[in-house]
Protein backbone atom coordinates (compact mmCIF):
# COMPACT_ATOMS: atom_id res chain seq x y z
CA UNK A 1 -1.95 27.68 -10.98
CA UNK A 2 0.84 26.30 -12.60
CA UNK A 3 2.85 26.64 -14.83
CA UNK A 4 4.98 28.18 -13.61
CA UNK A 5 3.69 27.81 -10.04
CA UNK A 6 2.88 30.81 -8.51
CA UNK A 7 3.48 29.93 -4.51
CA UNK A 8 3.35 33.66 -3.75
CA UNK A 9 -0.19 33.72 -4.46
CA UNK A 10 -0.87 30.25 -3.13
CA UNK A 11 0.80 31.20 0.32
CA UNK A 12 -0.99 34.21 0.37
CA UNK A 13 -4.29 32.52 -0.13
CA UNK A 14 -4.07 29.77 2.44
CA UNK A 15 -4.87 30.79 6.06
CA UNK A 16 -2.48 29.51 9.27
CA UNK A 17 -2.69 25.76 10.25
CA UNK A 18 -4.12 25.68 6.24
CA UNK A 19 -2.78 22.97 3.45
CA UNK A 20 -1.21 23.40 -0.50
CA UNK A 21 -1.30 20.71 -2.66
CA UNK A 22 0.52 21.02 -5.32
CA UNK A 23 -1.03 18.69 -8.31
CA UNK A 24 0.87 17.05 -10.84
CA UNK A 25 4.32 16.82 -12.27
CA UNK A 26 4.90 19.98 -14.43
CA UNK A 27 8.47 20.01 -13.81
CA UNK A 28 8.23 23.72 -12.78
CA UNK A 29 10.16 25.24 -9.90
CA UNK A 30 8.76 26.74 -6.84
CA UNK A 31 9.63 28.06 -3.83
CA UNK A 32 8.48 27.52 -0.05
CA UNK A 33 9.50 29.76 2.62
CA UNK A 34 8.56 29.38 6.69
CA UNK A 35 8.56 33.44 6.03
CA UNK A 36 6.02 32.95 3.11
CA UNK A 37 3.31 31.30 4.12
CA UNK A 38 0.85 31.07 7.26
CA UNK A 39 1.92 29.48 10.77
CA UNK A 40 1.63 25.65 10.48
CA UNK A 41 0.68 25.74 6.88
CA UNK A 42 1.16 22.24 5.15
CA UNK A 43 2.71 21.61 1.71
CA UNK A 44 2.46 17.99 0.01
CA UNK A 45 2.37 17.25 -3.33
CA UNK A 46 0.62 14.35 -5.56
CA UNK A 47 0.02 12.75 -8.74
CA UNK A 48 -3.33 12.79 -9.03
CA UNK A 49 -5.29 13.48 -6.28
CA UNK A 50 -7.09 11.25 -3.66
CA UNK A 51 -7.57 7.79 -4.55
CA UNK A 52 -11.81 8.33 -4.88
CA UNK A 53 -10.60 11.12 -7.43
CA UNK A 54 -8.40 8.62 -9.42
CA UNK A 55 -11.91 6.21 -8.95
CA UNK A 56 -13.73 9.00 -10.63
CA UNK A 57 -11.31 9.24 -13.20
CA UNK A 58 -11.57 5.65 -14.78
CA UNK A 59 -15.07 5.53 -14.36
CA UNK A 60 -15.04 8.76 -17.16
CA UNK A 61 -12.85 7.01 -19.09
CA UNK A 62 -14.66 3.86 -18.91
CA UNK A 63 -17.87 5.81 -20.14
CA UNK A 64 -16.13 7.29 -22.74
CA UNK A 65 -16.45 10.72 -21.94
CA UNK A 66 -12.82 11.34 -21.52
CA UNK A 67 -9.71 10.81 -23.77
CA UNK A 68 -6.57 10.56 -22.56
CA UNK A 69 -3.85 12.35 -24.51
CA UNK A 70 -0.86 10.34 -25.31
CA UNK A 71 2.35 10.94 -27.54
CA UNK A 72 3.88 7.44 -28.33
CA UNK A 73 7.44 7.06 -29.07
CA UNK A 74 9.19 4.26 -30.40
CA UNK A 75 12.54 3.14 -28.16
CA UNK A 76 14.58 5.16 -30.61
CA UNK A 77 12.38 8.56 -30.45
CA UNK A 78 12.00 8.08 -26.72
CA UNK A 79 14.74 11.10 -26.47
CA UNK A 80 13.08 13.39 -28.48
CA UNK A 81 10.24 12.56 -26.56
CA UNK A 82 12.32 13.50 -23.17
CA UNK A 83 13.56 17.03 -25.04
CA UNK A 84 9.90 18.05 -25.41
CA UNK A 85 9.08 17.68 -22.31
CA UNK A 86 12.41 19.62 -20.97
CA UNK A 87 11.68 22.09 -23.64
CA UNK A 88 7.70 22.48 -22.07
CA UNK A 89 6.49 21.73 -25.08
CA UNK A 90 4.79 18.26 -24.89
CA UNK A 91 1.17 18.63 -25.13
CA UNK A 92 0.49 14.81 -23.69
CA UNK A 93 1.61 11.92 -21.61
CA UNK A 94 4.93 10.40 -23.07
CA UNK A 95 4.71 7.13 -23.66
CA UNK A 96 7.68 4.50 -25.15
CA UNK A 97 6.27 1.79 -26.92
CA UNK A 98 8.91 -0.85 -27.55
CA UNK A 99 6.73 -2.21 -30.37
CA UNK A 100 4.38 0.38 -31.92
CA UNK A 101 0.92 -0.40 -33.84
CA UNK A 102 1.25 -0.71 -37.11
């Protein structure tokens, strides 16, 4: 649902005593409200998921039917690696490689 995250929708689709997990680190804003959502209704947040999901994960990657995305920056272009992803517009993981590949 995000971005931006749309917590009107998501409180409106949960049900009383229900849970929101919000998934990832977009960086977007979003509001919670005791007057929002259902009685009792849980919010928590993660990085990835449960830790059979992550298991999933690198068994995809280890049969080669995923890719990860990465944008490497050297320790100089690390900021302009930061603005993009203030700006939104970083299509990848950041990464700062203190000594790139050739």
């Amino acid at each position: 649902m995000c971005p931006p995250c749309h917590t009107d929708t998501v409180a409106a689709r949960s049900r009383t005593a229900g849970a929101v997990t919000i998934v990832g680190v977009a960086g977007h804003p979003y509001e919670w409200s005791f007057f929002r959502a259902p009685y009792e209704t849980t919010l928590a947040n993660t990085y990835w998921g449960t830790i059979e999901d992550l298991s999933d994960v690198v068994t995809l990657y280890r049969e080669g039917k995923i890719v990860p995305l990465v944008e490497e920056y050297s320790l100089e272009g690390g900021p302009e690696g930061y603005q993009k992803l203030v700006d939104g517009t970083l299509s990848a993981r950041a990464a700062i490689v203190p000594h790139p590949k050739g």
